[in-house]
C-alpha atoms as a PDB file:
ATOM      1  CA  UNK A   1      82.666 101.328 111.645  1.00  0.00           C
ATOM      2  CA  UNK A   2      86.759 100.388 112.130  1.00  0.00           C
ATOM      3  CA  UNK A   3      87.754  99.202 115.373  1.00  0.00           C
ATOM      4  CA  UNK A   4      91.684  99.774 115.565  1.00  0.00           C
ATOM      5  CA  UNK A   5      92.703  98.232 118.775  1.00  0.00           C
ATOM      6  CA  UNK A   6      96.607  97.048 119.933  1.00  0.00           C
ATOM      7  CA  UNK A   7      97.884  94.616 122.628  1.00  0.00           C
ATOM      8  CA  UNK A   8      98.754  96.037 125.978  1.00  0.00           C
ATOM      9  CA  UNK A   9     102.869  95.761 124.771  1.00  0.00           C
ATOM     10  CA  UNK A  10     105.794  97.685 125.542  1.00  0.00           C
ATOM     11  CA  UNK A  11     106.318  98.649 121.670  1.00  0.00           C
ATOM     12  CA  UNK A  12     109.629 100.406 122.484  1.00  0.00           C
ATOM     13  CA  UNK A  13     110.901  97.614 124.112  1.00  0.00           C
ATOM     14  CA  UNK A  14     109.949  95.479 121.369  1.00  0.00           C
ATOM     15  CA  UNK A  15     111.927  97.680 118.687  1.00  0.00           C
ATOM     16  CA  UNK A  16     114.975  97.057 120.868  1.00  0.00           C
ATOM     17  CA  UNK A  17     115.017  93.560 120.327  1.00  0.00           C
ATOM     18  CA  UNK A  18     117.510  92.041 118.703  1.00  0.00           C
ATOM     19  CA  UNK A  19     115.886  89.000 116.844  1.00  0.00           C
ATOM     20  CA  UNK A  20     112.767  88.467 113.916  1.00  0.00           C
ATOM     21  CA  UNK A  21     109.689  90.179 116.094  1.00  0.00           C
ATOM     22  CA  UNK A  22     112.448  93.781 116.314  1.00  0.00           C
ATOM     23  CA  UNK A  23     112.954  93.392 112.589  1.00  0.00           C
ATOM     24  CA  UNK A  24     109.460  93.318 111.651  1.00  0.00           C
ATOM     25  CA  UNK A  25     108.596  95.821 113.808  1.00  0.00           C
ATOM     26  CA  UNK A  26     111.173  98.384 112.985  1.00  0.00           C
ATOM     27  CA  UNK A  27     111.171  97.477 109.205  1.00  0.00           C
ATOM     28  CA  UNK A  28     107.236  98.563 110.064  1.00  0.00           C
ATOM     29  CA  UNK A  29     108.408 101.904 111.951  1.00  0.00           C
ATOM     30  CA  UNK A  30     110.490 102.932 109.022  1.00  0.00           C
ATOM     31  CA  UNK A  31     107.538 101.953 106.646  1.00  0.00           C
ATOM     32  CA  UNK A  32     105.616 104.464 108.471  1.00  0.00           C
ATOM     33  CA  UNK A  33     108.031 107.095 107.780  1.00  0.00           C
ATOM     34  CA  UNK A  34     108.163 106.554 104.220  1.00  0.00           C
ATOM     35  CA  UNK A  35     105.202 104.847 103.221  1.00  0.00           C
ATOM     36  CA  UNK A  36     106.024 106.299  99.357  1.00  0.00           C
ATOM     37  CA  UNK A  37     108.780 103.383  99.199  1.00  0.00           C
ATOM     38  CA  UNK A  38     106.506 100.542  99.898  1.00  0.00           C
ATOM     39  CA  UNK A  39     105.237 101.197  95.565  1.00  0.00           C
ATOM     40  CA  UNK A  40     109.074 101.363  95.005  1.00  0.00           C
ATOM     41  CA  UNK A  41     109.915  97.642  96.222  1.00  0.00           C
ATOM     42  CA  UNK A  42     111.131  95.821  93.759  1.00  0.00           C
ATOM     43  CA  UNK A  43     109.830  92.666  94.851  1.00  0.00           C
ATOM     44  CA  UNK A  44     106.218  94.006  95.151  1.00  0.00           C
ATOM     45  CA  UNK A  45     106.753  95.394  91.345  1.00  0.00           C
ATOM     46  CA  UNK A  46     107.618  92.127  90.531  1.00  0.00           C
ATOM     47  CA  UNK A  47     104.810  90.738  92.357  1.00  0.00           C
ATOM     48  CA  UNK A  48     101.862  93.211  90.356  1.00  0.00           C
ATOM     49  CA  UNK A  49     103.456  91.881  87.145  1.00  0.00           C
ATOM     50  CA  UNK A  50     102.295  88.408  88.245  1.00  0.00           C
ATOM     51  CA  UNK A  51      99.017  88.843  89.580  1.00  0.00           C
ATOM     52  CA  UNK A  52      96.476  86.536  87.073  1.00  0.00           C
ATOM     53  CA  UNK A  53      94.484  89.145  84.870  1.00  0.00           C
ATOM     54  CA  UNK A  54      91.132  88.419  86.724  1.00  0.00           C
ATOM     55  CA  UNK A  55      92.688  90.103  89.874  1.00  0.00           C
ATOM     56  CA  UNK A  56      94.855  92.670  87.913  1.00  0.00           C
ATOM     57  CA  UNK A  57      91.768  93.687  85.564  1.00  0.00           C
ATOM     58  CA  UNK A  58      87.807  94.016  85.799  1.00  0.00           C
ATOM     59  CA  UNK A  59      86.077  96.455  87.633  1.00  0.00           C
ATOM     60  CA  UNK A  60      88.181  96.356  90.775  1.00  0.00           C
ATOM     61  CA  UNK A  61      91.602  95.533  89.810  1.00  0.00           C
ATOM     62  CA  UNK A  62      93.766  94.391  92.845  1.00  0.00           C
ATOM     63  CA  UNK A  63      96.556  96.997  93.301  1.00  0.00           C
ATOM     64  CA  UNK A  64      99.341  97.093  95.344  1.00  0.00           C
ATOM     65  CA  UNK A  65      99.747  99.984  95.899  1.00  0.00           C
ATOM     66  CA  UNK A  66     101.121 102.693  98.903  1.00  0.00           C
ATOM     67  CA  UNK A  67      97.272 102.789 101.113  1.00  0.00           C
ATOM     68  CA  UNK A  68      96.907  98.897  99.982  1.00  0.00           C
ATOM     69  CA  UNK A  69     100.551  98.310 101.197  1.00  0.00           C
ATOM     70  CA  UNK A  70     100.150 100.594 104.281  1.00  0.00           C
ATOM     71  CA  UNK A  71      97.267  98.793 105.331  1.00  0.00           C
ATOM     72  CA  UNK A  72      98.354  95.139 104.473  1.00  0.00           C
ATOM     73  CA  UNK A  73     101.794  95.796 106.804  1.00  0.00           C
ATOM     74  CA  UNK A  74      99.829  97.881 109.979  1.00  0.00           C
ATOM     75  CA  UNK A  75      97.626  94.118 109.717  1.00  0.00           C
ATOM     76  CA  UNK A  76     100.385  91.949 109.622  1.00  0.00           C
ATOM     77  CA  UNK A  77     101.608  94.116 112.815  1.00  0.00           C
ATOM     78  CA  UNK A  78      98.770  93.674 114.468  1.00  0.00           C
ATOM     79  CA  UNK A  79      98.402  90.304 113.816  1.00  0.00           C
ATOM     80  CA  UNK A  80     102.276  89.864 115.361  1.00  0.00           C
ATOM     81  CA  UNK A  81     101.778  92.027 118.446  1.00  0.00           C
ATOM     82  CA  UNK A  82      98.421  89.810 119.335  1.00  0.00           C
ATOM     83  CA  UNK A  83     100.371  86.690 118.843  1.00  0.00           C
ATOM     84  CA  UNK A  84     103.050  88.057 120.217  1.00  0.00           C
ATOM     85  CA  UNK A  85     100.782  89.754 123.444  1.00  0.00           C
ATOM     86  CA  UNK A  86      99.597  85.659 124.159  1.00  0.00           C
ATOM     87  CA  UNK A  87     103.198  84.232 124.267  1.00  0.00           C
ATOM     88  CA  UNK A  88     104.534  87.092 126.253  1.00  0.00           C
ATOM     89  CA  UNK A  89     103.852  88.719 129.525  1.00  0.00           C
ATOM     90  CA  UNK A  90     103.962  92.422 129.178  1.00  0.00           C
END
């Protein structure tokens, strides 16, 4: 089971702003667009060149790639909108 739930927040407002919690959020929006350029950063190429071989071989290797990316960054947005949801009032 995968419970997806979001903070009560006024997302369109939130894109509007003009300060680190709009970047993320519309750097996320345009992710979501084109999730195919997530593989294409540079620094995350760099980034899979430096992983230590026990993560980047074996059985499960650890790869960064476009659903592993997708999914790290709609976290990390979640994360921000809940910590966001507590300092705000919607």
């Amino acid at each position: 089971m995968k419970v997806a739930t979001t903070p009560r927040l006024d997302r369109a407002a939130l894109l509007k702003r003009d300060d680190p919690i709009g970047e993320v959020l519309r750097i996320v929006a345009d992710i979501r667009q084109n999730p195919a350029c997530l593989a294409e950063w540079e620094s995350v190429i760099e980034l899979q060149k430096k992983l230590p071989s026990e993560l980047a071989g074996g059985p499960e290797p650890l790869k960064l790639d476009r659903d592993t990316l997708s999914s790290a960054i709609e976290e990390a947005e979640g994360l921000l909108l809940a910590r966001l949801s507590v300092v705000e009032v919607p």
